[in-house]
C-alpha atoms as a PDB file:
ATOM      1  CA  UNK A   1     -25.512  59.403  35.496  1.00  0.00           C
ATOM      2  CA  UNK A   2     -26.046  57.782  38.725  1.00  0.00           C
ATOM      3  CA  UNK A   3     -22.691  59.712  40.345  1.00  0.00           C
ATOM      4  CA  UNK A   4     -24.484  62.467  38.751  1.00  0.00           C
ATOM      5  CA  UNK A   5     -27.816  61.904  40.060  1.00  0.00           C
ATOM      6  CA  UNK A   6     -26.100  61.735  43.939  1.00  0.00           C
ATOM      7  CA  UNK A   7     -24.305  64.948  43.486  1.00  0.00           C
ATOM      8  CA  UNK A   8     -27.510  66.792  42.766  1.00  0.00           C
ATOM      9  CA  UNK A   9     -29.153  65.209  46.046  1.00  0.00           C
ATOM     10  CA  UNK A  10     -31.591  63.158  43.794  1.00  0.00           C
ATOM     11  CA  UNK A  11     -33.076  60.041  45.617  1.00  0.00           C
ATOM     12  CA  UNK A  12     -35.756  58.695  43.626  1.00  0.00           C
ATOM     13  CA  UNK A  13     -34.862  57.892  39.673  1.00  0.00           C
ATOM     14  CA  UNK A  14     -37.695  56.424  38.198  1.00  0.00           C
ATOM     15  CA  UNK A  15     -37.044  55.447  34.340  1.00  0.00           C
ATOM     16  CA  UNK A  16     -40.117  54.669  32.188  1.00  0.00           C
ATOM     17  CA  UNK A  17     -40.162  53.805  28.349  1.00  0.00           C
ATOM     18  CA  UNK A  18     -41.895  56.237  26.148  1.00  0.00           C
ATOM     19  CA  UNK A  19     -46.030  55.097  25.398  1.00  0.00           C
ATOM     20  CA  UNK A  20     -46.108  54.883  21.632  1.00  0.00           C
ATOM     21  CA  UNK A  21     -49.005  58.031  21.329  1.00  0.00           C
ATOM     22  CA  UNK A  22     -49.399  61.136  19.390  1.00  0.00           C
ATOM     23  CA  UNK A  23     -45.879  61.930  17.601  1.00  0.00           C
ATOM     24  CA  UNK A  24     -44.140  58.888  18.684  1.00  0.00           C
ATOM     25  CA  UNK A  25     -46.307  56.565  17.335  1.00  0.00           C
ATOM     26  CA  UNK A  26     -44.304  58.020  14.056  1.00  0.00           C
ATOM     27  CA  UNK A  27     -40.933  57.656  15.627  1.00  0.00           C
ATOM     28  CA  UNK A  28     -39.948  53.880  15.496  1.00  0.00           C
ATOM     29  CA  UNK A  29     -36.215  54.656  16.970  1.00  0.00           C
ATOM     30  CA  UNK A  30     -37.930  56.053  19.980  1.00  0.00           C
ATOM     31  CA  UNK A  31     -39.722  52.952  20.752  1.00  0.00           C
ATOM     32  CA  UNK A  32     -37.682  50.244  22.637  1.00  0.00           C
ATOM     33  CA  UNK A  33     -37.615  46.361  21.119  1.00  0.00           C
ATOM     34  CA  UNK A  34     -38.623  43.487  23.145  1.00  0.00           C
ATOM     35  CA  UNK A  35     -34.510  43.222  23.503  1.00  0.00           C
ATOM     36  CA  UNK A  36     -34.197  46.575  24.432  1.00  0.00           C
ATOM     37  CA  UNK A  37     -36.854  46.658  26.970  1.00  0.00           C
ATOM     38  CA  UNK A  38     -35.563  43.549  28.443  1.00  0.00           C
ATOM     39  CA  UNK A  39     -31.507  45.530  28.891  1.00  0.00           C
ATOM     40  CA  UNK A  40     -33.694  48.471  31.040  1.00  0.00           C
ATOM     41  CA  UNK A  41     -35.016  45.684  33.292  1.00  0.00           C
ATOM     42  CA  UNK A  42     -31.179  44.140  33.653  1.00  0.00           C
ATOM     43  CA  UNK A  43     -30.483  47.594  34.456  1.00  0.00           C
ATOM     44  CA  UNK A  44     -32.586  48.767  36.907  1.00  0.00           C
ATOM     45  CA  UNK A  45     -32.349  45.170  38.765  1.00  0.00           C
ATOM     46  CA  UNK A  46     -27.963  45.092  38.072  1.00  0.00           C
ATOM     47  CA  UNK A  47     -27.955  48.578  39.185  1.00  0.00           C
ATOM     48  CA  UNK A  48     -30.331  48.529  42.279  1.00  0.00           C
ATOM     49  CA  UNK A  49     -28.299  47.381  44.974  1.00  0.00           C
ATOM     50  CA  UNK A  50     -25.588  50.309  44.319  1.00  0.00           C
ATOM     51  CA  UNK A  51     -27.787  53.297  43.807  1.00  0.00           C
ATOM     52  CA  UNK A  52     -29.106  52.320  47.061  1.00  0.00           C
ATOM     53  CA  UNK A  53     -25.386  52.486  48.200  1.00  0.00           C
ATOM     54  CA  UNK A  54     -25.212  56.027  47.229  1.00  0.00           C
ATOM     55  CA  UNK A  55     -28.661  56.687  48.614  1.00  0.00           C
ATOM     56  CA  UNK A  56     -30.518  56.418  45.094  1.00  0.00           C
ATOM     57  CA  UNK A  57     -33.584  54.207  44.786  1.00  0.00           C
ATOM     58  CA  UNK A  58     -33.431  53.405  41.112  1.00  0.00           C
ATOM     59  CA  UNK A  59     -36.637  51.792  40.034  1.00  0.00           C
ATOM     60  CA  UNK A  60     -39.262  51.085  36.737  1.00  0.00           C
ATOM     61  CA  UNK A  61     -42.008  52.983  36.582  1.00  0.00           C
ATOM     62  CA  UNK A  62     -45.485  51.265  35.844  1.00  0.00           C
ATOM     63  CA  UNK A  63     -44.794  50.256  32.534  1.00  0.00           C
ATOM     64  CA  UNK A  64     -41.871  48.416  33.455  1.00  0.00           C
ATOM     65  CA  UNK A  65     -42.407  45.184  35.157  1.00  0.00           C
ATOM     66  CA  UNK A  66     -43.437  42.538  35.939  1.00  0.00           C
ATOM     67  CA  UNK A  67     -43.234  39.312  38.097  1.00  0.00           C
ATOM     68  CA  UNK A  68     -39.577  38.475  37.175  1.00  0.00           C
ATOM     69  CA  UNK A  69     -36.269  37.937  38.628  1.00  0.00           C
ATOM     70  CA  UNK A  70     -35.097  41.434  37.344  1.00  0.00           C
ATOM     71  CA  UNK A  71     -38.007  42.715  39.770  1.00  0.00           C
ATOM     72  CA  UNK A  72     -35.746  44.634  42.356  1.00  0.00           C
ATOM     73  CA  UNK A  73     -36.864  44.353  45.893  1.00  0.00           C
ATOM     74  CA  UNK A  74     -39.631  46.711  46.738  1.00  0.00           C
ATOM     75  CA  UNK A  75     -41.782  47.605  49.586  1.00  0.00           C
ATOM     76  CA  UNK A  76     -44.381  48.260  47.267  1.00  0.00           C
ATOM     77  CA  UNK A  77     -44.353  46.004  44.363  1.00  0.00           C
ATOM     78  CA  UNK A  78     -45.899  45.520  41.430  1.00  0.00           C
ATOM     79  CA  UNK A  79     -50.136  44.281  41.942  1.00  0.00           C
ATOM     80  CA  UNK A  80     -51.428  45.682  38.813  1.00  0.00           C
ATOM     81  CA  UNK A  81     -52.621  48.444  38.261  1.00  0.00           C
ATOM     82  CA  UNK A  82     -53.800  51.465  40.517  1.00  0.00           C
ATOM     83  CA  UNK A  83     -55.697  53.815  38.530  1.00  0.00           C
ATOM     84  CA  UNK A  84     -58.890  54.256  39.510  1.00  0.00           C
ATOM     85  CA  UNK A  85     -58.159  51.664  42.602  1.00  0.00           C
ATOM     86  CA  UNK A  86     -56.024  54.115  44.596  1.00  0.00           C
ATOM     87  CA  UNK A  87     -54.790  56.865  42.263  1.00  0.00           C
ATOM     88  CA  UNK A  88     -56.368  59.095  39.856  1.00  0.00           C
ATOM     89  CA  UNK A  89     -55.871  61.979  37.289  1.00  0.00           C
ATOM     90  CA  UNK A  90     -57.256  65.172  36.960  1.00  0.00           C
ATOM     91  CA  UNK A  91     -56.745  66.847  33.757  1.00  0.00           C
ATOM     92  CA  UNK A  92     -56.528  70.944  33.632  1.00  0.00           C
ATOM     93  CA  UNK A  93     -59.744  71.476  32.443  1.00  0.00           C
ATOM     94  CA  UNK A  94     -61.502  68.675  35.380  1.00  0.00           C
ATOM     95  CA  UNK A  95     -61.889  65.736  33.529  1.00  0.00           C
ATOM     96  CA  UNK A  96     -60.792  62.633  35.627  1.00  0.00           C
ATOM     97  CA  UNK A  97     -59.028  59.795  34.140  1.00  0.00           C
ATOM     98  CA  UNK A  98     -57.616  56.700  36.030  1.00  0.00           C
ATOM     99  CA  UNK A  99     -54.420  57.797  34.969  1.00  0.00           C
ATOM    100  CA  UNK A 100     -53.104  60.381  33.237  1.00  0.00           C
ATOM    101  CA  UNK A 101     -51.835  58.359  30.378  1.00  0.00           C
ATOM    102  CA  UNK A 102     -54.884  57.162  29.683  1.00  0.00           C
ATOM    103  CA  UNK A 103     -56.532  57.843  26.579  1.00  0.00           C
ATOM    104  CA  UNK A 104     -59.530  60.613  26.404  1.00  0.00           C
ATOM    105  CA  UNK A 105     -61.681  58.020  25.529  1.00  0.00           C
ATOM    106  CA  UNK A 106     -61.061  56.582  29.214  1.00  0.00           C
ATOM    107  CA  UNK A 107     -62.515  59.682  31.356  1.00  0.00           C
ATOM    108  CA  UNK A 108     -64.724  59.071  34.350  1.00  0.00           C
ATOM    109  CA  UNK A 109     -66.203  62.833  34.866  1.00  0.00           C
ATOM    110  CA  UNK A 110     -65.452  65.639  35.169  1.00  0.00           C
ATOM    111  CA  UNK A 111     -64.818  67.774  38.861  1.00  0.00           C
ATOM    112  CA  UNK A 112     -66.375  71.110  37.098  1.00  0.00           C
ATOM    113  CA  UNK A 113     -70.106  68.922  36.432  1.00  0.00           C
ATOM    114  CA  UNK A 114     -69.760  66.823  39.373  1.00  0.00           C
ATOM    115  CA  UNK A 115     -68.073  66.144  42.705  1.00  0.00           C
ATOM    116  CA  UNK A 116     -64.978  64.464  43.325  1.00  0.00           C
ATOM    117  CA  UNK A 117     -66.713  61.990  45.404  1.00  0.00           C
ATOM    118  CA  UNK A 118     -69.440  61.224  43.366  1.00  0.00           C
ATOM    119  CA  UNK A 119     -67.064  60.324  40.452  1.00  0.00           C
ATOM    120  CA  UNK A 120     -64.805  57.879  42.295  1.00  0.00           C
ATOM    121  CA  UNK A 121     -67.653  56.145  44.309  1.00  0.00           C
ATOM    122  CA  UNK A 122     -69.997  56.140  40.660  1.00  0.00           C
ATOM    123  CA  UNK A 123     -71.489  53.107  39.660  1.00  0.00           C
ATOM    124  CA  UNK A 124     -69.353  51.591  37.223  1.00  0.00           C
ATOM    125  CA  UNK A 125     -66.552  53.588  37.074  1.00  0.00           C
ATOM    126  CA  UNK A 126     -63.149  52.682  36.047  1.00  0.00           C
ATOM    127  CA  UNK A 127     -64.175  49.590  35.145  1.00  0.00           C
ATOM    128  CA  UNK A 128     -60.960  48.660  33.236  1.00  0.00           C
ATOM    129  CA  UNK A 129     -59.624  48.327  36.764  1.00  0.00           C
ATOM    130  CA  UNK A 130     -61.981  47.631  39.139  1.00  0.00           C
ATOM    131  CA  UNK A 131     -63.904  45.048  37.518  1.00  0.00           C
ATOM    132  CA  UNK A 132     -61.164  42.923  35.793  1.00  0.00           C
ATOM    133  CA  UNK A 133     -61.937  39.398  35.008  1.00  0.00           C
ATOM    134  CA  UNK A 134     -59.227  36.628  33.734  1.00  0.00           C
ATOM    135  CA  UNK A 135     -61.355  36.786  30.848  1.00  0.00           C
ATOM    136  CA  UNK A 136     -60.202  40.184  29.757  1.00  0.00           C
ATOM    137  CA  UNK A 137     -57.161  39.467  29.469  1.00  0.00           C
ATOM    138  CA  UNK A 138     -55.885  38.867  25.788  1.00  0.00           C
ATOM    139  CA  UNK A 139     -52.597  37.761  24.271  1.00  0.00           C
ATOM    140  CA  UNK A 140     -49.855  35.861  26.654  1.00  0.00           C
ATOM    141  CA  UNK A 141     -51.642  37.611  29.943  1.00  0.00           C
ATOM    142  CA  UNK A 142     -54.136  35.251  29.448  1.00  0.00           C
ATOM    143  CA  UNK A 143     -52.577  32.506  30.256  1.00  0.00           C
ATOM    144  CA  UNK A 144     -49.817  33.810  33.061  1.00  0.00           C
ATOM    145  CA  UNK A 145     -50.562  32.686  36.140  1.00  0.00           C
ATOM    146  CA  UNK A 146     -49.855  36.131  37.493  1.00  0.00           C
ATOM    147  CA  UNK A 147     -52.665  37.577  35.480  1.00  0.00           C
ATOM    148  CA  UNK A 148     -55.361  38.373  37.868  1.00  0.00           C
ATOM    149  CA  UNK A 149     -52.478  39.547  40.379  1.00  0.00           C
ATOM    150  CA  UNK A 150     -50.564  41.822  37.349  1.00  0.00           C
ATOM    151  CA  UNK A 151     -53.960  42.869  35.693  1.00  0.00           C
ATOM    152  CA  UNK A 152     -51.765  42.726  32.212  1.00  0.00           C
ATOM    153  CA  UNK A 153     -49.356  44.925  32.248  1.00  0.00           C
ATOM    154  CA  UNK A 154     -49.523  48.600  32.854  1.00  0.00           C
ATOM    155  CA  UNK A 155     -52.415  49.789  30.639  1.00  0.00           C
ATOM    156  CA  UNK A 156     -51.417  52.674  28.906  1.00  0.00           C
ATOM    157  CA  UNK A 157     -48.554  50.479  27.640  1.00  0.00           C
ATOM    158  CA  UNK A 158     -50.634  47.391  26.466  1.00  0.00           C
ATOM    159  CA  UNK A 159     -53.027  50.118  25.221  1.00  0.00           C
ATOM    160  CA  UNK A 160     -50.397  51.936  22.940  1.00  0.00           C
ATOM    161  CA  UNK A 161     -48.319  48.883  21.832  1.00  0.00           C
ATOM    162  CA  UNK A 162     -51.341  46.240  21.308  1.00  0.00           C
ATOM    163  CA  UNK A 163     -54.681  48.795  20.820  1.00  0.00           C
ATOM    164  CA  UNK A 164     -56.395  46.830  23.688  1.00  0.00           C
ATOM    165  CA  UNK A 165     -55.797  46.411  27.580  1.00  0.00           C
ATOM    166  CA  UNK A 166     -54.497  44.264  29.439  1.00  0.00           C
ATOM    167  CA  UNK A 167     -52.077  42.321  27.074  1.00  0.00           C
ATOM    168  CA  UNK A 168     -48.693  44.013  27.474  1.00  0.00           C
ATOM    169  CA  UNK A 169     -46.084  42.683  25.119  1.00  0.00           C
ATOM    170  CA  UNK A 170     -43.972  44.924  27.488  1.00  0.00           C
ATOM    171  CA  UNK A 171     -43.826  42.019  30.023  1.00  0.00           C
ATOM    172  CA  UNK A 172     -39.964  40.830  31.576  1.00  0.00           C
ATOM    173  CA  UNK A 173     -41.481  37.259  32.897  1.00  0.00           C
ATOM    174  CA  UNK A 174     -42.843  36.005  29.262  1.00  0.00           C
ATOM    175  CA  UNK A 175     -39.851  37.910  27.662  1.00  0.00           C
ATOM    176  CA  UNK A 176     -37.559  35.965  30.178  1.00  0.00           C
ATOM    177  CA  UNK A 177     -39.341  32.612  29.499  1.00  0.00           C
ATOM    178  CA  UNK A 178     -39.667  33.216  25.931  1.00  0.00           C
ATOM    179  CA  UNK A 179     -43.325  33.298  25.764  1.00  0.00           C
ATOM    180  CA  UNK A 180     -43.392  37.193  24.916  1.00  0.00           C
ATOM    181  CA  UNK A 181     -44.645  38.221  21.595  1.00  0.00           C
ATOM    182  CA  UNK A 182     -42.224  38.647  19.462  1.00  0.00           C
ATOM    183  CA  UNK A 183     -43.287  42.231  17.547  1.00  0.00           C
ATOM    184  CA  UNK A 184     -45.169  45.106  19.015  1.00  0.00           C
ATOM    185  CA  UNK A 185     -47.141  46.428  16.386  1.00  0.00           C
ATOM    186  CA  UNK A 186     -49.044  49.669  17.739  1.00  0.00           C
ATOM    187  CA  UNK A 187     -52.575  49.831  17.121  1.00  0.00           C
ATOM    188  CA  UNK A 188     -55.992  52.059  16.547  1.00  0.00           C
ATOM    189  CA  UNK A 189     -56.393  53.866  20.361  1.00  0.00           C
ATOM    190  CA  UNK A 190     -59.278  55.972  19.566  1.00  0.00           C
ATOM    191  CA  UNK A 191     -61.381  53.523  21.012  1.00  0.00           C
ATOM    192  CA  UNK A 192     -60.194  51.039  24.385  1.00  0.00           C
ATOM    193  CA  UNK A 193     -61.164  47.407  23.640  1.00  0.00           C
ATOM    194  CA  UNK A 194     -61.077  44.944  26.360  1.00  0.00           C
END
């Protein structure tokens, strides 16, 4: 795929694992193990150093991660994350979400009631990012000593695979040092917990 990928004058492949929502919640052989999650971080990291060669930056996407030796080199790397802090998403119909993964239960406003700069500078707003304390954290994030820096884990992953935030099972440094939880059983998102 990567010869592939060169041919076609690609320079960016991202790969991301599928967020167990909507119909794939139902489809177990869609959803990768702790093992197989762990062989797409070998992967990327194994595989790094010759897409570059071929001018291909082959990288994880948020939900792939974080604080490990598989971590390729990146000018940009992981510090938890950046919905709401420096990104955002705005749904067709206006509604703004930190991220476009994000549940509907997780929208900040709405650009067709409000202004864009109102939203974003609101008092309290995305508060699953910007006002993240170690004691949010649940599961094995909340004792890493990379939480505060990692923020647990991309969100929408934790959120799909756990039902709450910031506890990502999805995690290469506790599945590295064994400290990863050992099933991801995917809970109740209709409503975030923290």
């Amino acid at each position: 795929m990567l010869d592939y990928l060169q041919v076609i004058g690609v320079k960016k492949w991202q790969l991301q694992p599928i967020f167990g929502f909507g119909r794939t919640r139902d489809a177990a052989n869609l959803q990768l193990s702790l093992h197989e999650y762990l062989a797409m971080g070998r992967f990327i990291h194994d595989r790094h150093a010759e897409a570059r060669g071929k001018g291909v930056e082959i990288f994880g996407a948020d939900g792939v991660g974080y604080f490990s030796a598989l971590d390729p080199p990146s000018p940009f790397p992981w510090r938890g994350c950046s919905a709401g802090i420096s990104t955002c998403g705005i749904m067709s119909d206006g509604r703004l979400k930190g991220c476009l993964s994000w549940t509907d239960t997780m929208v900040e406003g709405n650009l067709r009631q409000d202004k864009f700069w109102n939203i974003w500078f609101g008092d309290g707003v995305f508060p699953h990012t910007r006002s993240l304390k170690k004691k949010d954290m649940t599961g094995q994030c909340r004792e890493c000593d990379k939480a505060m820096e990692c923020g647990g884990g991309c969100i929408t992953m934790s959120l799909a695979s756990t039902g709450r935030i910031h506890s990502s099972p999805y995690c290469l440094k506790a599945i590295l040092a064994g400290s990863a939880s050992t099933s991801v059983h995917y809970g109740d998102t209709r409503s975030v917990e923290s």
